[in-house]
N, C-alpha and C. Protein backbone atom coordinates (compact mmCIF):
# COMPACT_ATOMS: atom_id res chain seq x y z
N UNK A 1 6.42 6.21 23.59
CA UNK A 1 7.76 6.65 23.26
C UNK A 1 7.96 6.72 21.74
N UNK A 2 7.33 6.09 21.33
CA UNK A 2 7.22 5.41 19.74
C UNK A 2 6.74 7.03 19.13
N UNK A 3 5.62 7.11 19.23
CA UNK A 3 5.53 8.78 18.70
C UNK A 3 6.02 9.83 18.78
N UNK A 4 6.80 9.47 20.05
CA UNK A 4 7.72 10.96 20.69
C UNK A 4 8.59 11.01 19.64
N UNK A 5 9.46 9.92 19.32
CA UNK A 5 10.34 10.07 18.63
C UNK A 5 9.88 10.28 17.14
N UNK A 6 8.61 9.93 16.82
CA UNK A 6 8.08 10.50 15.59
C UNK A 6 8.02 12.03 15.36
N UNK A 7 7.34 12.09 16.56
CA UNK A 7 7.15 13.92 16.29
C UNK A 7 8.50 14.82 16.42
N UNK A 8 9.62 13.76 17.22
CA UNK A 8 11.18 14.65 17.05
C UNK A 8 11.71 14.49 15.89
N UNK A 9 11.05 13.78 15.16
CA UNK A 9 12.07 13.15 13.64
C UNK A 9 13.03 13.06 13.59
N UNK A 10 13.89 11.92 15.06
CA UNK A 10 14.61 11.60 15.44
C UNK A 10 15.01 9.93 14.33
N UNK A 11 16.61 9.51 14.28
CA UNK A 11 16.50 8.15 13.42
C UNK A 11 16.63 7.44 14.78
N UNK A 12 16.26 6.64 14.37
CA UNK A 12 16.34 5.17 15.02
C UNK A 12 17.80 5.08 15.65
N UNK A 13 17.75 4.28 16.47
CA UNK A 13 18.91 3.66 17.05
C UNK A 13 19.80 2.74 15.79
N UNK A 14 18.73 1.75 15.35
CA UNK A 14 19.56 1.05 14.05
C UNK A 14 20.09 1.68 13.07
N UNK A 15 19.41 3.08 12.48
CA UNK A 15 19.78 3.70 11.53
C UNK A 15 21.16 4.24 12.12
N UNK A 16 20.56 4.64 13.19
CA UNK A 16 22.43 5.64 13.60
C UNK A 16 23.15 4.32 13.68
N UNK A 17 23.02 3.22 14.13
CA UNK A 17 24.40 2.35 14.25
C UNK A 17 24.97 2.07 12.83
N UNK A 18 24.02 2.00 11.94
CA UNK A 18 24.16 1.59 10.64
C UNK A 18 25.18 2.78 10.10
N UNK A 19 24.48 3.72 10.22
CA UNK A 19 25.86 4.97 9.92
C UNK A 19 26.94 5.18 10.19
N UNK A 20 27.16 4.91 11.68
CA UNK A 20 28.19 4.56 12.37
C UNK A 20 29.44 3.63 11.73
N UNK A 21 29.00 2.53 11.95
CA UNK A 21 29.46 1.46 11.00
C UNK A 21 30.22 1.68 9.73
N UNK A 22 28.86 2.23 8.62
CA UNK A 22 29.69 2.52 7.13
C UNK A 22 30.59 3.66 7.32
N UNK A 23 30.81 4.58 8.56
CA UNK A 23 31.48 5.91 8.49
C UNK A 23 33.31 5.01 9.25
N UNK A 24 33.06 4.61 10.10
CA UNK A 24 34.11 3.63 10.56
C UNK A 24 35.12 2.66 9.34
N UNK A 25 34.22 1.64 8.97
CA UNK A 25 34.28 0.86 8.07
C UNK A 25 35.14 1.65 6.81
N UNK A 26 34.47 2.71 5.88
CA UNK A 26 35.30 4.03 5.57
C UNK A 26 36.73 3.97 5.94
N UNK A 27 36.58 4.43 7.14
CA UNK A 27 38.11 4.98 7.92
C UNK A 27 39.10 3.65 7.59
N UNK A 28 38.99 2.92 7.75
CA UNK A 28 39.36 1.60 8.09
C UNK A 28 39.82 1.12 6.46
N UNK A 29 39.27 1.17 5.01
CA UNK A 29 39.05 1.43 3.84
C UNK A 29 40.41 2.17 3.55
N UNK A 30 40.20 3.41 3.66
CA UNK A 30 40.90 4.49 3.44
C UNK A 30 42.27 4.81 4.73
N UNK A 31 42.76 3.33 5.60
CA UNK A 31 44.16 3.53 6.14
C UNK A 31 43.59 4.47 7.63
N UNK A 32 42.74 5.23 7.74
CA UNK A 32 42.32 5.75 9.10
C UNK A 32 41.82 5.14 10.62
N UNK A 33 41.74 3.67 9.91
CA UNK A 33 41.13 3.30 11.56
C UNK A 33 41.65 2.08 11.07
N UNK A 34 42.36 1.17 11.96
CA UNK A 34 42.57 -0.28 12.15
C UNK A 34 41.64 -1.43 11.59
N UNK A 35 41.72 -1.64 10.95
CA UNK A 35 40.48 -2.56 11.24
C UNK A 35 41.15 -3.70 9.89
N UNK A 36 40.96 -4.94 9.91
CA UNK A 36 41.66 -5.87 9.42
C UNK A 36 40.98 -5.63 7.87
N UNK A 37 41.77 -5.78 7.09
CA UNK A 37 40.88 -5.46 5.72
C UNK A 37 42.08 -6.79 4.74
N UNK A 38 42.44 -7.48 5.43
CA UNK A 38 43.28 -8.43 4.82
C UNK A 38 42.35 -9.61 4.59
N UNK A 39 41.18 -9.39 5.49
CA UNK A 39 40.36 -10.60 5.32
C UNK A 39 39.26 -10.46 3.92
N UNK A 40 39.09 -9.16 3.74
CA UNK A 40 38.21 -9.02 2.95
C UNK A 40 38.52 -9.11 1.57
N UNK A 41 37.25 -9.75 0.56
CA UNK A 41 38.34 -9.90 -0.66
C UNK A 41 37.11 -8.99 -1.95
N UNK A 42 37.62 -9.06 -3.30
CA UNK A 42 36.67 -8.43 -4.13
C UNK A 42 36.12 -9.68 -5.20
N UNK A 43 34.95 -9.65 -5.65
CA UNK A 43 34.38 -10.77 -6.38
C UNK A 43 35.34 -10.59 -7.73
N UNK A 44 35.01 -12.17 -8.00
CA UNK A 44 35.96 -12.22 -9.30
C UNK A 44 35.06 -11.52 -10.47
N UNK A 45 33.54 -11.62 -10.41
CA UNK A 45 33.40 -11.25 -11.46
C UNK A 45 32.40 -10.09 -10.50
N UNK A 46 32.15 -8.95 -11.68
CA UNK A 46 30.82 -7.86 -11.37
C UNK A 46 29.88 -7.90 -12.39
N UNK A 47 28.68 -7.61 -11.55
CA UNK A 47 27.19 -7.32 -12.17
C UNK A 47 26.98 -5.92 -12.19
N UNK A 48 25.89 -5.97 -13.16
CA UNK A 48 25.40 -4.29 -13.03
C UNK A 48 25.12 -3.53 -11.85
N UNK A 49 24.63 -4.23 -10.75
CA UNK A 49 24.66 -3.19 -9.61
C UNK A 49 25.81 -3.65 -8.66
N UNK A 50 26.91 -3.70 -9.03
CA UNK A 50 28.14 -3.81 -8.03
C UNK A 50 28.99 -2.39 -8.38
N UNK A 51 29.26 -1.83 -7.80
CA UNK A 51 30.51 -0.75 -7.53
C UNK A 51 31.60 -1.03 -7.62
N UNK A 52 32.75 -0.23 -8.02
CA UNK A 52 34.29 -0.64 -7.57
C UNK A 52 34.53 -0.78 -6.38
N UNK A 53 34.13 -0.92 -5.25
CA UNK A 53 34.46 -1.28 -3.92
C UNK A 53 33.62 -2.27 -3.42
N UNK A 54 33.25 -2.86 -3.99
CA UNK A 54 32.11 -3.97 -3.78
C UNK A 54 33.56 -5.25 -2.89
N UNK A 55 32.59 -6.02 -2.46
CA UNK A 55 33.61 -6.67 -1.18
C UNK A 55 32.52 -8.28 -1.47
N UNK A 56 33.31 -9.29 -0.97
CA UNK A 56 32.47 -10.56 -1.08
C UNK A 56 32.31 -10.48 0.29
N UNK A 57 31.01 -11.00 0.44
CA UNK A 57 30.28 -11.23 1.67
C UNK A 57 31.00 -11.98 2.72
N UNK A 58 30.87 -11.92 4.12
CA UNK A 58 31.30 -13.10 4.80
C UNK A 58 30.62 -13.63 5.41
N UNK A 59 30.52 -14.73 5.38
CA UNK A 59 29.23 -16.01 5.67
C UNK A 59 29.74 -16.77 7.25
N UNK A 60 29.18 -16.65 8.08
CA UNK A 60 29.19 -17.72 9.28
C UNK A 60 28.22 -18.65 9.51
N UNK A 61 28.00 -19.40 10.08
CA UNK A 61 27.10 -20.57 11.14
C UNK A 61 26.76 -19.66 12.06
N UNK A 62 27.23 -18.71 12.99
CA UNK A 62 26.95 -18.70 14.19
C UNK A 62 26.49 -16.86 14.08
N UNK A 63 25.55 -16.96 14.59
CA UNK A 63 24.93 -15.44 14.70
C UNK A 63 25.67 -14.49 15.46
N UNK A 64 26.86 -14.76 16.37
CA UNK A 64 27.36 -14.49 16.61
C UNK A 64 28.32 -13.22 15.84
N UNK A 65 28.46 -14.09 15.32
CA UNK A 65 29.82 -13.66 14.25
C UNK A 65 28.94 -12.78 13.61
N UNK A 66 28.02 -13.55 13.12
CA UNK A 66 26.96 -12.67 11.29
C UNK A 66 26.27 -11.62 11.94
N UNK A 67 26.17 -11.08 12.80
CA UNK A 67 25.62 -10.11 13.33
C UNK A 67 26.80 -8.75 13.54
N UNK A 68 28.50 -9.38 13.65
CA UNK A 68 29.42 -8.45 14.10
C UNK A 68 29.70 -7.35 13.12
N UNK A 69 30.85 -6.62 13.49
CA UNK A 69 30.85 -5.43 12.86
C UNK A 69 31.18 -5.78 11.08
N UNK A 70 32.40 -6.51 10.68
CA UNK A 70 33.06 -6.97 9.43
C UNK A 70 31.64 -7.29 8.57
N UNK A 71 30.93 -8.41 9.15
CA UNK A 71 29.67 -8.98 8.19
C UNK A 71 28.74 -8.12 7.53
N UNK A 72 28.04 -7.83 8.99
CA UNK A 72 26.79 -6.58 9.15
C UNK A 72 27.30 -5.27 8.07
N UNK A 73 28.50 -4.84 8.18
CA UNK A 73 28.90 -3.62 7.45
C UNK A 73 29.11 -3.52 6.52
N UNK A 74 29.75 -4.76 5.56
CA UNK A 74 29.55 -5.26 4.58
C UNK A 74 28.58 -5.72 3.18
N UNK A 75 27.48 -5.86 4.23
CA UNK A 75 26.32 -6.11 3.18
C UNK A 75 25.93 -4.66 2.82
N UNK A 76 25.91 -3.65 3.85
CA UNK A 76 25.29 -2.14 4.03
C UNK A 76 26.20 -1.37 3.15
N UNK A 77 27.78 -1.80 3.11
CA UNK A 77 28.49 -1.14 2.26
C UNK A 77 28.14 -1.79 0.66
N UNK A 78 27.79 -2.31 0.74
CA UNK A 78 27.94 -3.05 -1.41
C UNK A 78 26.92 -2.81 -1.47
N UNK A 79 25.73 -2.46 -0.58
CA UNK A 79 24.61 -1.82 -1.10
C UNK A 79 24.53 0.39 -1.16
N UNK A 80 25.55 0.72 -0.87
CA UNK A 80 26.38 2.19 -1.45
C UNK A 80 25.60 2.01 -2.81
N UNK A 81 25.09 3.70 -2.87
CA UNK A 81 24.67 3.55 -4.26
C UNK A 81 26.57 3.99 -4.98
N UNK A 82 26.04 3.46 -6.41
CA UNK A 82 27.44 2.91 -7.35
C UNK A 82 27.93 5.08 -7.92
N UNK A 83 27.16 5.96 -7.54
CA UNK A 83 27.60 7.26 -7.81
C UNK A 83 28.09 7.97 -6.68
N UNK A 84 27.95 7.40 -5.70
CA UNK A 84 28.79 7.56 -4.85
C UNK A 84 30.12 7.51 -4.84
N UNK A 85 30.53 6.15 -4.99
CA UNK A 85 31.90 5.72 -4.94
C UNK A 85 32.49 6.11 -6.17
N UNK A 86 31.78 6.26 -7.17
CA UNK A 86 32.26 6.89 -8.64
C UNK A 86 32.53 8.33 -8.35
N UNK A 87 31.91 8.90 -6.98
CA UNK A 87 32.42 10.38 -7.20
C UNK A 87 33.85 10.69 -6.20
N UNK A 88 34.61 9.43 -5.76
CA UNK A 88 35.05 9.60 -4.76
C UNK A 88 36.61 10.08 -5.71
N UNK A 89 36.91 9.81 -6.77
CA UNK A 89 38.10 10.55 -7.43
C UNK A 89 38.20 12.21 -7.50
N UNK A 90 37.08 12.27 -7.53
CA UNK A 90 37.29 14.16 -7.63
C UNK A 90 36.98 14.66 -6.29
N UNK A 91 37.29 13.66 -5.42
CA UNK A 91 37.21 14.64 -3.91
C UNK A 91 38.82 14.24 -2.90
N UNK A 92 39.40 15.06 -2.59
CA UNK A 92 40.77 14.94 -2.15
C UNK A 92 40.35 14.09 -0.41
N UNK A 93 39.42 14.49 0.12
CA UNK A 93 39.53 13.43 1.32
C UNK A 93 38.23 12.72 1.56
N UNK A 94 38.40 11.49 1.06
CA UNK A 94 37.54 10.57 0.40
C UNK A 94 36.50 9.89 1.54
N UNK A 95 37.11 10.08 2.85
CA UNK A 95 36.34 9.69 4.02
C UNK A 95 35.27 10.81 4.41
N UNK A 96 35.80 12.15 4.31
CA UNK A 96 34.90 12.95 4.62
C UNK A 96 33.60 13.44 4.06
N UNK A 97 34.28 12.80 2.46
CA UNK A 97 32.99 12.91 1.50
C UNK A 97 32.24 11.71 1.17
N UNK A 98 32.68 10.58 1.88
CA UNK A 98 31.67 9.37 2.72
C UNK A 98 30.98 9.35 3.67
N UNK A 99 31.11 10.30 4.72
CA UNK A 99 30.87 10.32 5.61
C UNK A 99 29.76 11.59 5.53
N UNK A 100 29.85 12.62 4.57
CA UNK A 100 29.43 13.83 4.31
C UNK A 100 27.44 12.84 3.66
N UNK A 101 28.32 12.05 3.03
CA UNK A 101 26.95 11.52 1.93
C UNK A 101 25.97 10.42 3.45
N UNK A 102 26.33 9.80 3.98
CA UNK A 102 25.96 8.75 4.81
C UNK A 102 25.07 9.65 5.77
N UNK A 103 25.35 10.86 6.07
CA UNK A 103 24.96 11.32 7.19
C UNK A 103 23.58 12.47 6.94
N UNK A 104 23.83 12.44 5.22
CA UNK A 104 22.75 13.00 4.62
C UNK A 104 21.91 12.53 4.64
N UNK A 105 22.00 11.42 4.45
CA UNK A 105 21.17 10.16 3.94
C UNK A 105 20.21 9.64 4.65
């Protein structure tokens, strides 16, 4: 099965969930999808490879949790390359041209 999907140059199941996720996550960002963003906070200080949307991590005990959507999406989002999110002022709908780049990708 492993080659089939090589020779379709099909992505992975993880890759598509992973997309999924940052395209949601997005929505959710930008007022389009529910999703609690009261929990999430921004580091006090930034390094050279942090972005303006960079988010502090959220840490659990239980794999449970560190595996769910908030955690998992999180690490995948602050790793956004930083010209991305720098190009998101000169585009009027900022999800679509997140979602435009993610799906390229």
């Amino acid at each position: 099965m492993t080659s089939i999907l090589k020779d379709l140059d099909l992505p992975t199941l993880a890759d598509r969930r992973k997309k999924n996720r940052l395209i949601l996550f997005s929505k959710g960002f930008f007022g389009k999808a529910n999703i609690p963003m009261d929990k999430l906070s921004h580091p006090t200080r930034k390094t050279r490879g942090m972005h303006n949307l960079h988010f502090c991590q959220l840490y659990s005990r239980s794999n449970c949790y560190k595996f769910s959507f908030l955690p998992s999406t999180l690490k995948d989002w602050n790793n956004l390359p930083a010209a991305l999110i720098d190009g998101l002022d000169s585009h009027r709908d900022h999800v679509q041209y997140i979602t435009t780049f993610i799906r390229a990708n």
